[in-house]
Protein backbone atom coordinates (compact mmCIF):
# COMPACT_ATOMS: atom_id res chain seq x y z
CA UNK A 1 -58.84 11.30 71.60
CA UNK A 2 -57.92 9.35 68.59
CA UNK A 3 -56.98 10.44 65.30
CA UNK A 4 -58.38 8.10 62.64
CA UNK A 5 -58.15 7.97 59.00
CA UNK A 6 -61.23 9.95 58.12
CA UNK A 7 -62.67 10.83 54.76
CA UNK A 8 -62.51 14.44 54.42
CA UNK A 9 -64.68 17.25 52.44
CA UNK A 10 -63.34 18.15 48.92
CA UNK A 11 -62.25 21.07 49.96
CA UNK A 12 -59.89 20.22 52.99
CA UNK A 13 -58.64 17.13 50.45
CA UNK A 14 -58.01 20.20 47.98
CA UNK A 15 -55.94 22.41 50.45
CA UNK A 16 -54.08 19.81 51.52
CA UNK A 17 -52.62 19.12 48.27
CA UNK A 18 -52.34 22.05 47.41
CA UNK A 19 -50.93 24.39 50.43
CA UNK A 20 -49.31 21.78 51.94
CA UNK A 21 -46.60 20.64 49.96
CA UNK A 22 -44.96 23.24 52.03
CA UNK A 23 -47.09 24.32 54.83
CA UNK A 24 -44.79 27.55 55.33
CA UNK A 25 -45.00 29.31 52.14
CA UNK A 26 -48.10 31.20 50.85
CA UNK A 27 -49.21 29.24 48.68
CA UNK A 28 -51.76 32.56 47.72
CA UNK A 29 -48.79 34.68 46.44
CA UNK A 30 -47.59 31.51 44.58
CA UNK A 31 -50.70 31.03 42.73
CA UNK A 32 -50.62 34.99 41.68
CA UNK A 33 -46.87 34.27 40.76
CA UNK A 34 -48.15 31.78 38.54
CA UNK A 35 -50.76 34.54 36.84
CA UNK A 36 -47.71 37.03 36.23
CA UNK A 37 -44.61 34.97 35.07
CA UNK A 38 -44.44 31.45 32.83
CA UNK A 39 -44.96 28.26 34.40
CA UNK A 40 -40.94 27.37 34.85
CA UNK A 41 -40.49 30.70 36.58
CA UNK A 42 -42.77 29.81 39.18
CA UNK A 43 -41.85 26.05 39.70
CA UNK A 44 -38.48 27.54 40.03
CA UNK A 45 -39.45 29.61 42.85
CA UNK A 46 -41.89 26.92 44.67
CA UNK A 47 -39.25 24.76 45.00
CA UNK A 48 -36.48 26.87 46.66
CA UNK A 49 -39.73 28.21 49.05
CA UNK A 50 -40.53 24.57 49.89
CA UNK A 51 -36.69 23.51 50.21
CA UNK A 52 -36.37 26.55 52.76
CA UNK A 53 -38.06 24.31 55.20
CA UNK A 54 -36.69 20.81 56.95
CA UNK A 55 -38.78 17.84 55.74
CA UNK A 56 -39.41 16.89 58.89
CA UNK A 57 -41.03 19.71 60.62
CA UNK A 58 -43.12 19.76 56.80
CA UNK A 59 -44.04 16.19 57.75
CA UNK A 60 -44.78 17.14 61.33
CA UNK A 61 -47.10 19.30 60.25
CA UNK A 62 -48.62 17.93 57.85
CA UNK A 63 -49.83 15.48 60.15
CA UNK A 64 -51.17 17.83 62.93
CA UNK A 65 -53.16 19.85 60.53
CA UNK A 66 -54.45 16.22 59.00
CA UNK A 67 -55.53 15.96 62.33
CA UNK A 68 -56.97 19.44 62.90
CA UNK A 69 -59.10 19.30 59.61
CA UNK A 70 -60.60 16.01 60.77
CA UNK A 71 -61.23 17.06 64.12
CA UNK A 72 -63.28 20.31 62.35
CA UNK A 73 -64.59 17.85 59.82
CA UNK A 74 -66.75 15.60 62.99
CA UNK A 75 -67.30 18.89 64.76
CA UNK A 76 -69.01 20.83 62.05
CA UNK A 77 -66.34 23.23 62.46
CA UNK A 78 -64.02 25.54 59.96
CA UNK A 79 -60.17 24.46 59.94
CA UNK A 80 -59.35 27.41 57.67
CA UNK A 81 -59.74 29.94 58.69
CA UNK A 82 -60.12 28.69 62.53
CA UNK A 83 -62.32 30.38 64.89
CA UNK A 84 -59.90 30.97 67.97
CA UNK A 85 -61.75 29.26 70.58
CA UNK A 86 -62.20 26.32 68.24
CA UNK A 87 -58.25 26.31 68.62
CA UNK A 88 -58.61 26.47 72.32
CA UNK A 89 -61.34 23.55 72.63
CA UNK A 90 -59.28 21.36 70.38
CA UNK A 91 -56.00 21.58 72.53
CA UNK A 92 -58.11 21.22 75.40
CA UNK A 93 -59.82 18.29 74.31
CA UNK A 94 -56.32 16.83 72.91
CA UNK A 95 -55.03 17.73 76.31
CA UNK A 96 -57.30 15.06 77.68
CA UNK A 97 -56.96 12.57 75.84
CA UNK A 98 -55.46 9.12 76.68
CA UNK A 99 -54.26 5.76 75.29
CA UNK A 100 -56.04 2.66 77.00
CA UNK A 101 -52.98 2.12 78.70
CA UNK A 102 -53.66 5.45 80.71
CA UNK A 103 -51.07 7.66 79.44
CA UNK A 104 -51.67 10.94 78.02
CA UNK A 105 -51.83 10.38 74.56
CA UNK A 106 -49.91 14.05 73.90
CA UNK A 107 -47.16 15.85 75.76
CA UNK A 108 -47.19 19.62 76.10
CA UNK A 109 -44.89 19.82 73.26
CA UNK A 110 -47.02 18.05 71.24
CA UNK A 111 -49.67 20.76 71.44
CA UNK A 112 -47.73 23.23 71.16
CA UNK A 113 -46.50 21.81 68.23
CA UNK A 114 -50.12 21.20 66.70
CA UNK A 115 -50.66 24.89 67.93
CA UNK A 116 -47.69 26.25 65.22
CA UNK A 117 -48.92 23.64 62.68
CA UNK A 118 -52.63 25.41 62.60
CA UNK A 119 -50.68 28.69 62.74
CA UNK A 120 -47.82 28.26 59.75
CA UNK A 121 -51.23 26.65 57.78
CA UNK A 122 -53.37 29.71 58.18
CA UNK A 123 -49.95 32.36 57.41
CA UNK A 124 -49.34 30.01 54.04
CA UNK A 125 -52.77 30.83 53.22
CA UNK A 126 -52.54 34.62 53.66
CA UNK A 127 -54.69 34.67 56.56
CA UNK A 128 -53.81 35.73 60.57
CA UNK A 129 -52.71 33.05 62.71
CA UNK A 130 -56.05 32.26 65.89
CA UNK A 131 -52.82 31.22 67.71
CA UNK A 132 -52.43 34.36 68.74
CA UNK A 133 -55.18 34.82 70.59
CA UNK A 134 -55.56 34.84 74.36
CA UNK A 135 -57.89 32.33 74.60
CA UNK A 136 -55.20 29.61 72.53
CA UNK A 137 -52.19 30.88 74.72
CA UNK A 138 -54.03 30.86 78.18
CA UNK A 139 -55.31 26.91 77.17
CA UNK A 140 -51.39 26.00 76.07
CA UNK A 141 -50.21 27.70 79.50
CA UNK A 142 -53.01 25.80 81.59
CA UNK A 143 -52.12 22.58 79.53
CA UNK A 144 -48.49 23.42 80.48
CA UNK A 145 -49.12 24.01 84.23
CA UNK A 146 -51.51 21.19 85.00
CA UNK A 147 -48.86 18.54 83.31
CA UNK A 148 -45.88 19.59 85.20
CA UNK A 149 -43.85 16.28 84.21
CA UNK A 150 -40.40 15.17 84.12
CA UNK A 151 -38.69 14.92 80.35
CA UNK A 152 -38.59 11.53 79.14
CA UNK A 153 -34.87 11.44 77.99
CA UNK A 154 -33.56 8.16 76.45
CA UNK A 155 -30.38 6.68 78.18
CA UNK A 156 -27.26 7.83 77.05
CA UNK A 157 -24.83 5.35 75.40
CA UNK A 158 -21.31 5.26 77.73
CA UNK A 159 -18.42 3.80 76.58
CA UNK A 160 -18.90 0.08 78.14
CA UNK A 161 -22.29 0.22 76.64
CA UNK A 162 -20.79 1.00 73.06
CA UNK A 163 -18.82 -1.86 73.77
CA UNK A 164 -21.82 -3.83 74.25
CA UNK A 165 -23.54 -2.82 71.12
CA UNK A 166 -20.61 -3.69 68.98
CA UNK A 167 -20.15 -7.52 70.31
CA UNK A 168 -23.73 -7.54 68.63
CA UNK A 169 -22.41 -6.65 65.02
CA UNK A 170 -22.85 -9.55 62.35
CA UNK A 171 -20.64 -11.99 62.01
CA UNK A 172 -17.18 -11.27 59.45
CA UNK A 173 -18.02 -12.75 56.14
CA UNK A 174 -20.86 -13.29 53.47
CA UNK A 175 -23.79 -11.56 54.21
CA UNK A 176 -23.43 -10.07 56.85
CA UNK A 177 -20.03 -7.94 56.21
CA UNK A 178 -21.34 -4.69 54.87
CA UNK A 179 -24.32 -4.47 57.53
CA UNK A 180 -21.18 -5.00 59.68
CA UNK A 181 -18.52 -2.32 58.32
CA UNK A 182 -21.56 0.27 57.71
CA UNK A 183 -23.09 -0.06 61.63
CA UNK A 184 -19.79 -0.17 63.16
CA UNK A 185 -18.63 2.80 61.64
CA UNK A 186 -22.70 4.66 62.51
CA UNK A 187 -22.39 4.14 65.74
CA UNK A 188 -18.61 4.78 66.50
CA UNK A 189 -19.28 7.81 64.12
CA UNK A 190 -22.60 9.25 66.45
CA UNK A 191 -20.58 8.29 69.69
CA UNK A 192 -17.33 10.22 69.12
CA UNK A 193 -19.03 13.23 66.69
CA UNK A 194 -21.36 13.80 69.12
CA UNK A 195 -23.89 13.18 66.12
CA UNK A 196 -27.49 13.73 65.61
CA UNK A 197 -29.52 11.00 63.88
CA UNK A 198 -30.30 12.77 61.30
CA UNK A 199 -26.22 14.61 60.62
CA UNK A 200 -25.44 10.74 60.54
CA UNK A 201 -28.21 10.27 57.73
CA UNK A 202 -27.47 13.35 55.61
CA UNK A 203 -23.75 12.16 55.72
CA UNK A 204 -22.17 12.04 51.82
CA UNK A 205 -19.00 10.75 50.44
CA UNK A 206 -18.09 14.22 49.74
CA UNK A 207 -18.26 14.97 53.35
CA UNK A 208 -15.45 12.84 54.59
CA UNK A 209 -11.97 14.01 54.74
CA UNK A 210 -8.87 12.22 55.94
CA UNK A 211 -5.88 13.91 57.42
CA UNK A 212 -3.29 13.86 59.74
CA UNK A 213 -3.21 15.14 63.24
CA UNK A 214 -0.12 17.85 62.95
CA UNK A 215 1.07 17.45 66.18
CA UNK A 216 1.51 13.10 67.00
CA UNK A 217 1.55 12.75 62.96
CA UNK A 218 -1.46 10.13 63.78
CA UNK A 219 -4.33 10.42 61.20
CA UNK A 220 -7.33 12.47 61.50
CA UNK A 221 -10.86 12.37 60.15
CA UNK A 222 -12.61 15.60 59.56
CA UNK A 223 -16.49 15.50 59.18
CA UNK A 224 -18.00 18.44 57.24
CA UNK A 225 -21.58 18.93 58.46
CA UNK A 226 -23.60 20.18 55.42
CA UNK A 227 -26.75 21.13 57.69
CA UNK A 228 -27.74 20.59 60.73
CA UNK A 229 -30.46 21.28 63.48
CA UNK A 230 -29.27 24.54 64.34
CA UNK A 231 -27.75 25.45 61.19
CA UNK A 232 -30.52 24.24 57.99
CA UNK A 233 -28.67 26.33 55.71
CA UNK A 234 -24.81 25.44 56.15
CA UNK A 235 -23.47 29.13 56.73
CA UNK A 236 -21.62 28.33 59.68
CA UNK A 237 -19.64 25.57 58.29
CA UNK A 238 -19.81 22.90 61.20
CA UNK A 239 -17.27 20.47 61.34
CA UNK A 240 -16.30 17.76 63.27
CA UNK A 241 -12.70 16.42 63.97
CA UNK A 242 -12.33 12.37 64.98
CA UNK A 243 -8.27 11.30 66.61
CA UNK A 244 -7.19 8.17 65.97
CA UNK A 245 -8.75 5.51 68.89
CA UNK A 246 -6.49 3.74 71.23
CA UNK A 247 -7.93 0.54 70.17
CA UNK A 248 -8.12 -0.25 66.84
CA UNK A 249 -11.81 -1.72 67.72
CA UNK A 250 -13.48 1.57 68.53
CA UNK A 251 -11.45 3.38 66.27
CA UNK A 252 -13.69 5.39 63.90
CA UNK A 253 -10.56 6.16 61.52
CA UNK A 254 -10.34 2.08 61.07
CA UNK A 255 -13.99 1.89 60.78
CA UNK A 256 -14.39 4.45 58.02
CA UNK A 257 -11.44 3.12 56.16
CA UNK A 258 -13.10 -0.42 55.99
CA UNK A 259 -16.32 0.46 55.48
CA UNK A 260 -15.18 3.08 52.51
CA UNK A 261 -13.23 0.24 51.05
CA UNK A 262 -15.72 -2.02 50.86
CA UNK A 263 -18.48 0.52 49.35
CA UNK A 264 -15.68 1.53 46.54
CA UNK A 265 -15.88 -2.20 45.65
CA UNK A 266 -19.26 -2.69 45.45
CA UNK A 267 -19.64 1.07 43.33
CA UNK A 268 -17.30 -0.31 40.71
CA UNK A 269 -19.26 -3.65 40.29
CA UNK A 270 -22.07 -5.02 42.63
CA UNK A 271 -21.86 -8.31 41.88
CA UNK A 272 -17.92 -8.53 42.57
CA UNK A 273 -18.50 -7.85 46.12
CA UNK A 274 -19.14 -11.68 47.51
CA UNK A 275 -16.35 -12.52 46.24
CA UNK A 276 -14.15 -9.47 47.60
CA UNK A 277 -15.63 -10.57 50.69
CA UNK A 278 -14.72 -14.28 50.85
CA UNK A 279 -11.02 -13.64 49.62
CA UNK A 280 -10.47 -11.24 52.27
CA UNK A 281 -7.22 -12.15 54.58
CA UNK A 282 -7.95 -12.83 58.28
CA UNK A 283 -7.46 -9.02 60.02
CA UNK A 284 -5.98 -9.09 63.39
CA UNK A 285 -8.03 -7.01 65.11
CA UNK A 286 -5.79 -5.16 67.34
CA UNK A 287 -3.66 -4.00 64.28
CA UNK A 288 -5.28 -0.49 63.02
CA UNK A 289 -5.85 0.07 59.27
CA UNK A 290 -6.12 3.38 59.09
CA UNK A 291 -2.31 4.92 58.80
CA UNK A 292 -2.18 2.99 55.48
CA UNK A 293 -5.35 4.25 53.87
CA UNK A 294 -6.46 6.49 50.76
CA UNK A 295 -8.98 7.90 49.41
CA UNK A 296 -10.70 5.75 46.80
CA UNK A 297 -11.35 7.17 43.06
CA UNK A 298 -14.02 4.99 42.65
CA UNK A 299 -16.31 6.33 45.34
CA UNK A 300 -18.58 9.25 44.18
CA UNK A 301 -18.93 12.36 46.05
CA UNK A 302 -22.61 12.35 46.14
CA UNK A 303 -22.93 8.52 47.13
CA UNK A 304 -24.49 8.14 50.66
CA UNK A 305 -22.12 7.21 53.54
CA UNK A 306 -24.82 5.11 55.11
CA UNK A 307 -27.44 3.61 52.09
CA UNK A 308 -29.25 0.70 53.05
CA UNK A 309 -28.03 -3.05 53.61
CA UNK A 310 -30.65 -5.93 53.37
CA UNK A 311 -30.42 -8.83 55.52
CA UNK A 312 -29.00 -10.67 51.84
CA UNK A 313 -26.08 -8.11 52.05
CA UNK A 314 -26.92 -5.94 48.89
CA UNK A 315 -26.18 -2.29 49.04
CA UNK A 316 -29.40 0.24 48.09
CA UNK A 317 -28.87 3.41 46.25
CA UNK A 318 -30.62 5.66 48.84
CA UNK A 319 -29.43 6.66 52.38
CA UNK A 320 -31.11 5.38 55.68
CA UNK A 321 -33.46 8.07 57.01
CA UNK A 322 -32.62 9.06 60.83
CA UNK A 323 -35.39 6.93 61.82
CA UNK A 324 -33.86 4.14 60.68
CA UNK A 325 -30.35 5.37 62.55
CA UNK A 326 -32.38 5.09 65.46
CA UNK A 327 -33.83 1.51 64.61
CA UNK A 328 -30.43 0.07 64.27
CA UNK A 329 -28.90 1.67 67.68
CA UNK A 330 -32.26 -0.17 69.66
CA UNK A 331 -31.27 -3.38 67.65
CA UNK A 332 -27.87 -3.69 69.07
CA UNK A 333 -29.08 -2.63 72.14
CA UNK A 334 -31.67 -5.67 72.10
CA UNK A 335 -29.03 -7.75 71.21
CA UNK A 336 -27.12 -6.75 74.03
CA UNK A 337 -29.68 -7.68 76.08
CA UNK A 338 -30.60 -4.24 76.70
CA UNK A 339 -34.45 -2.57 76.84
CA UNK A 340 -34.44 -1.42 73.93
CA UNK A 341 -37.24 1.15 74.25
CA UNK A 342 -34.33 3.09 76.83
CA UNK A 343 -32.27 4.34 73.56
CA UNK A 344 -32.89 5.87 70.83
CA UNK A 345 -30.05 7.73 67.73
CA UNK A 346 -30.30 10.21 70.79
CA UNK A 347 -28.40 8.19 72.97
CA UNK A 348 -24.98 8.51 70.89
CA UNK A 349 -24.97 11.70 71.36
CA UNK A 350 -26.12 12.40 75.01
CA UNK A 351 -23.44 9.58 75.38
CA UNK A 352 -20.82 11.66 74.66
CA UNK A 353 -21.13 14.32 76.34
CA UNK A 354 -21.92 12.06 79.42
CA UNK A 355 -18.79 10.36 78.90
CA UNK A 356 -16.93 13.24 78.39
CA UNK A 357 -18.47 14.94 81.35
CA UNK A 358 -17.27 11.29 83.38
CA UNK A 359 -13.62 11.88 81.92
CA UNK A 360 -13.07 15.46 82.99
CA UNK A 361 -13.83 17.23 80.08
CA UNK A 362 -14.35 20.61 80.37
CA UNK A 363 -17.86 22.62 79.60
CA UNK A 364 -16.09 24.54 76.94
CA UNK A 365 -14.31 20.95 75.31
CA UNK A 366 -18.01 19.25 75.27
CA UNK A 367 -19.62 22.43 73.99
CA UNK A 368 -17.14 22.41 70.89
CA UNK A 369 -17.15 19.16 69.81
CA UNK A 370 -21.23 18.41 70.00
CA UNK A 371 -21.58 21.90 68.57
CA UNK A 372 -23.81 23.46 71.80
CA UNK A 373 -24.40 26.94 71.62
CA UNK A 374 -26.27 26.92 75.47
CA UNK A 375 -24.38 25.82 78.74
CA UNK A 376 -27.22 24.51 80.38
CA UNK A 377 -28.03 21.89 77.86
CA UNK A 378 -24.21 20.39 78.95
CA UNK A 379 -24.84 20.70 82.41
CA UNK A 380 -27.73 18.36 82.26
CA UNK A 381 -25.58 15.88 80.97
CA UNK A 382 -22.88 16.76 83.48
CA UNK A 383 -25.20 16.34 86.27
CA UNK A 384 -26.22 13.25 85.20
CA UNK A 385 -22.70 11.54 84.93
CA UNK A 386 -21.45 12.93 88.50
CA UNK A 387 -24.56 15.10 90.22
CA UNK A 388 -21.39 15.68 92.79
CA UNK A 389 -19.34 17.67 90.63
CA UNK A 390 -18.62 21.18 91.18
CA UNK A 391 -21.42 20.91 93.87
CA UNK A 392 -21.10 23.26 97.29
CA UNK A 393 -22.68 20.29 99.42
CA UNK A 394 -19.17 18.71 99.46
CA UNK A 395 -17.92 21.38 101.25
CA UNK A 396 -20.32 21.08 104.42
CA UNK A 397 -18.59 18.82 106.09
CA UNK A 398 -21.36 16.83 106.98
């Protein structure tokens, strides 16, 4: 089961620019909003309604209920508002289907997925969701129980492989220095913060802080998390505290204090920065940088911590999206000679804990610093690093 580009009816084309822009809010109340207060009034509130929701789940469903209205469109059915067993068939039918390669062409989670896209659609509209229905929740739980499968998890990143992925950075020098300073610091940044592609995306000027670690006097970088998965609207205040590395080569403190300085240079005047680069003393690279560093003035607080570098070594305005996080870890990791369909911006952060897990670190330690709320999503990690570990076999004596 495909989903082609299809032309669709006026009125699904209609709905979909018009209820979608936000497929969570009703866009019904909106439009009586609109009939009882001026027009600024009501952009106002539309836009804090649509901002209430991640992009990404907007985008995610966006394109399952593209999908859905198409699906209705060559079945001569109604996408809104959806008959329940229509639901049901189309699930089932997108349960079935497979690429040419074999595979199934959806997961469970998938489904589900396209199940709450159908059902956030038809509550934006004013309308109940068919979701509910038995008929839709007995397919999903068939779907569920007939595809018992393992999760595909990408491979975590460990410590020798981080090593790996930096001896593929670009060579010091014009053009490839600021792809250089900017990657380093992403990856040592995802690796020790325990970072989600996207937290490394969102990432501002404003939200880096340098410090000093009270008790060895080393310095300290403290990561304010604006949002994150678990917390879209900031209340909790996440933050994330980096130590100064052993080695000034995986030290994230050195990395953010090169990469900082060289962004401060090229904020003041883009076309200076060639030239910064090429006058720049040899650095010894086991000498760390980061005791002797400041903040910069010139740097503005809204200013991206990771825009975009072209392979000519200009700077962009905007920030890399988490997809492209994710492109850049698989390009070091091809570079390393590594598959890089294995990793993914995942694998920084499942490295950690792995890592952590492999150094003795206890549940509580990972927990903190990765910002887990359940147990059992550490102990997967833990039991892949040493399946062994706090495990009664070892006390058979077999």
């Amino acid at each position: 089961m495909t989903e082609p580009a299809v032309d669709l009816p006026d009125t699904v084309r209609t709905e979909l620019r018009r209820g979608i822009t936000s497929v969570l809010v009703d866009t019904a109340a909106l439009r009586n909003v609109r009939e009882r207060f001026d027009t600024e009034q009501a952009t106002t509130l539309g836009r804090y309604l649509t901002a209430s929701q991640s992009p990404n789940t907007l985008r995610a469903y966006r394109t399952d209920w593209i999908a859905w209205a198409a699906w209705c469109t060559r079945e001569n059915r109604t996408a809104l508002p959806a008959d329940p067993l229509d639901v049901a068939v189309y699930l089932a039918a997108a349960a079935d289907a497979r690429h040419a390669n074999g595979r199934h062409a959806y997961s469970p989670a998938t489904l589900e997925r396209k199940s709450a896209a159908i059902a956030a659609v038809h509550a934006a509209n004013g309308l109940p969701a068919p979701t509910r229905s038995d008929v839709v929740r007995l397919t999903l739980r068939g779907i569920r129980r007939t595809r018992r499968t393992r999760p595909h998890r990408k491979r975590p990143i460990l410590l020798h492989t981080l090593g790996e992925l930096l001896t593929g950075l670009p060579q010091p020098g014009w053009p490839g220095e600021p792809a250089r300073r900017r990657d380093t610091l992403l990856l040592l940044l995802g690796f020790a913060g325990a970072l989600r592609r996207s937290e490394l995306a969102a990432l501002r000027i404003t939200d880096i802080h340098f410090g000093t670690d009270h008790t060895t006097g080393e310095p300290l970088l403290l990561i304010h998390l604006p949002t994150t998965k678990t917390d879209p609207t900031g209340i909790t205040e996440q933050h994330v505290a980096l130590p100064r590395g052993s080695q000034a080569r995986t030290c994230p403190i050195c990395a953010c204090a090169d990469w900082l300085q060289l962004l401060a240079t090229h904020t003041e005047n883009p076309r200076n920065i060639r030239t910064w680069i090429d006058e720049l003393p040899t650095a010894e690279p086991h000498i760390h940088r980061c005791h002797s560093y400041r903040p910069d003035p010139r740097l503005t607080p809204a200013q991206p911590l990771f825009p975009a570098v072209n392979r000519h070594g200009g700077l962009g305005d905007t920030a890399l999206s988490g997809r492209a996080v994710a492109e850049i870890v698989k390009r070091y990791a091809a570079r390393a000679g590594l598959d890089p369909t294995l990793f993914s911006g995942h694998s920084l952060r499942a490295g950690f804990a792995t890592q952590a897990a492999l150094g003795g670190a206890a549940d509580r330690e990972i927990m903190r610093q990765g910002r887990w709320s359940n147990p059992r999503t550490v102990h997967r990690y833990i039991r892949t690093a040493d399946p062994l570990a706090d495990n009664a076999v070892t006390k058979l004596g077999l």
